[in-house]
Protein backbone atom coordinates (compact mmCIF):
# COMPACT_ATOMS: atom_id res chain seq x y z
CA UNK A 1 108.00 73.69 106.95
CA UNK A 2 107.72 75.05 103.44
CA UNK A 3 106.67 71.72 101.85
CA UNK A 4 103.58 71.87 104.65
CA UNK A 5 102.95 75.35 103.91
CA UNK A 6 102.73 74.58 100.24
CA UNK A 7 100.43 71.80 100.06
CA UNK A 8 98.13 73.39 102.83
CA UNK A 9 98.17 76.97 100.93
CA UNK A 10 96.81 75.54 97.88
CA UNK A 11 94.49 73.43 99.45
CA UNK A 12 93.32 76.59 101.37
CA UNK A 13 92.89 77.88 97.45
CA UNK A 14 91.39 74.75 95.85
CA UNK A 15 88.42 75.06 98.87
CA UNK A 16 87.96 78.03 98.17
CA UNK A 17 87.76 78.46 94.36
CA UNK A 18 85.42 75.35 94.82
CA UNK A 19 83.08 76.95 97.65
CA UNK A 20 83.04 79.89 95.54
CA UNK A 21 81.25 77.99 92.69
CA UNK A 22 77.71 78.87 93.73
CA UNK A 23 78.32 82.37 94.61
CA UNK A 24 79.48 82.89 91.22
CA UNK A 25 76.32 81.42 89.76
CA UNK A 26 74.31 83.51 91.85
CA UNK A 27 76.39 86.60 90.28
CA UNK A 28 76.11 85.47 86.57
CA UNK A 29 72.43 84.99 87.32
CA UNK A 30 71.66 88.15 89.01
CA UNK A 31 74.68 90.78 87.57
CA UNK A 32 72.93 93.63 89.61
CA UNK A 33 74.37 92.54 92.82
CA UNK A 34 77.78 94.03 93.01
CA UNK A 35 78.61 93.34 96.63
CA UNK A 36 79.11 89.45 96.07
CA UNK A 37 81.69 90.56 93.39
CA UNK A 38 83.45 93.48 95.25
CA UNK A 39 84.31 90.74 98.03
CA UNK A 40 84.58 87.66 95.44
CA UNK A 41 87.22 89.87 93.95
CA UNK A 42 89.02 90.80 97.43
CA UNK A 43 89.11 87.40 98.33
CA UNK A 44 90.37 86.25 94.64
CA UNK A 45 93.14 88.27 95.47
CA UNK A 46 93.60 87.01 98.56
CA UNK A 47 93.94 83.56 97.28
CA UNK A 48 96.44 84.71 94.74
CA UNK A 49 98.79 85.88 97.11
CA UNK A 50 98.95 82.76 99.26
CA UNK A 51 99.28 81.09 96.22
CA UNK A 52 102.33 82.88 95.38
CA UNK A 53 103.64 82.85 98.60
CA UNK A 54 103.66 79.29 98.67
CA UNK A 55 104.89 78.79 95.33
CA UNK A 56 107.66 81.08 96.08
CA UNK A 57 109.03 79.32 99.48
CA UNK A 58 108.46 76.18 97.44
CA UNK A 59 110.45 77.12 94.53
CA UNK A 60 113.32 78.20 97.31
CA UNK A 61 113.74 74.65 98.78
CA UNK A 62 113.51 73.48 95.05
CA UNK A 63 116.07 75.40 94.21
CA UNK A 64 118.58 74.22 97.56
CA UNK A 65 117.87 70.51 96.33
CA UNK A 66 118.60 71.14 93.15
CA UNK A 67 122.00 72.62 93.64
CA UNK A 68 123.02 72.83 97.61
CA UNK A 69 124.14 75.54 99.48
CA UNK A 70 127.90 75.54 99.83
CA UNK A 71 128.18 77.86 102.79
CA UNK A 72 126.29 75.66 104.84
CA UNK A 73 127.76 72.95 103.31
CA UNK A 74 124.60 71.16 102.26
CA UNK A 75 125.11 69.01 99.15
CA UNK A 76 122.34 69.27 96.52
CA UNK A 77 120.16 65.86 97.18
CA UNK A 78 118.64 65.65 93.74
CA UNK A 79 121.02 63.26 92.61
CA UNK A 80 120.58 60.96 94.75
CA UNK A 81 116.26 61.49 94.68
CA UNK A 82 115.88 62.39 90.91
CA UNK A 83 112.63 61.06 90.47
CA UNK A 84 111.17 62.84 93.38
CA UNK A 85 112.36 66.17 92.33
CA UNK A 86 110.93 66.45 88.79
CA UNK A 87 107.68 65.59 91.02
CA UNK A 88 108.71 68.66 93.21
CA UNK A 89 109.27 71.27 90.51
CA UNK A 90 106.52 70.20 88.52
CA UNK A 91 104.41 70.99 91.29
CA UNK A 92 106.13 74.34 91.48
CA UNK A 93 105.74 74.73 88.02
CA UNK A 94 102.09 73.73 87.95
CA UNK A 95 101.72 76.15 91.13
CA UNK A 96 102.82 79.13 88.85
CA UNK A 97 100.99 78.85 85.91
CA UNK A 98 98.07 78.38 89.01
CA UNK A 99 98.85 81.72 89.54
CA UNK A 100 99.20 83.52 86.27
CA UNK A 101 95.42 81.91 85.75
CA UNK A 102 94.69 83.59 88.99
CA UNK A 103 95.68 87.02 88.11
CA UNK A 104 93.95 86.92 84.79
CA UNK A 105 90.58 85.62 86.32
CA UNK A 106 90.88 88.50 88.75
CA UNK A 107 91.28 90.54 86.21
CA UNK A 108 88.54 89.75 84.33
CA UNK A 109 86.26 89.75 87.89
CA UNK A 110 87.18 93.42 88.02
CA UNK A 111 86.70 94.37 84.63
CA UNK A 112 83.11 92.65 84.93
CA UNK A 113 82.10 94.87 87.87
């Protein structure tokens, strides 16, 4: 369930930041229209909370196959699937620093307006 939700939430983000490519031109090229960037910045942050969202249920079952849960008596399975692990937390990784960019491009949205 969180695997799904984590590949669909940032493809949810990629469309958007991509969609959002000629509504940003339109603001660079005419910086008197502030309603385009009140709601380019709403939605920004809208986008950085799924991201994080995801990244953070992804990092959870990340963290079980890394090292098990002995209460419910699952055995960590990233010994036995190594390689497909470091692809895992990379991706968790990557999803991170995909949000720390985030946040500072927000930032600098709302400092523009």
């Amino acid at each position: 369930m969180h695997d799904r939700f984590f590949v669909i939430a940032n493809s949810i983000t990629a469309a958007y930041l991509a969609l959002t490519i000629p509504i940003s031109i339109v603001c660079i090229v005419r910086p008197h229209l502030v309603t385009p960037r009140v709601v380019l910045v709403f939605l920004d942050s809208v986008m950085v909370a799924l991201t994080t969202a995801a990244a953070g249920g992804a990092a959870s079952i990340v963290y079980l196959a890394h090292n098990g849960n002995s209460d419910a008596n699952w055995p960590a399975i990233c010994q036995q699937f190594n390689d497909f692990c470091q692809a895992v937390s990379g991706a968790v990784v990557a999803s991170f620093l995909t949000v720390v960019v985030l946040m500072f491009l927000v930032i600098l949205s709302a400092f523009a307006l």
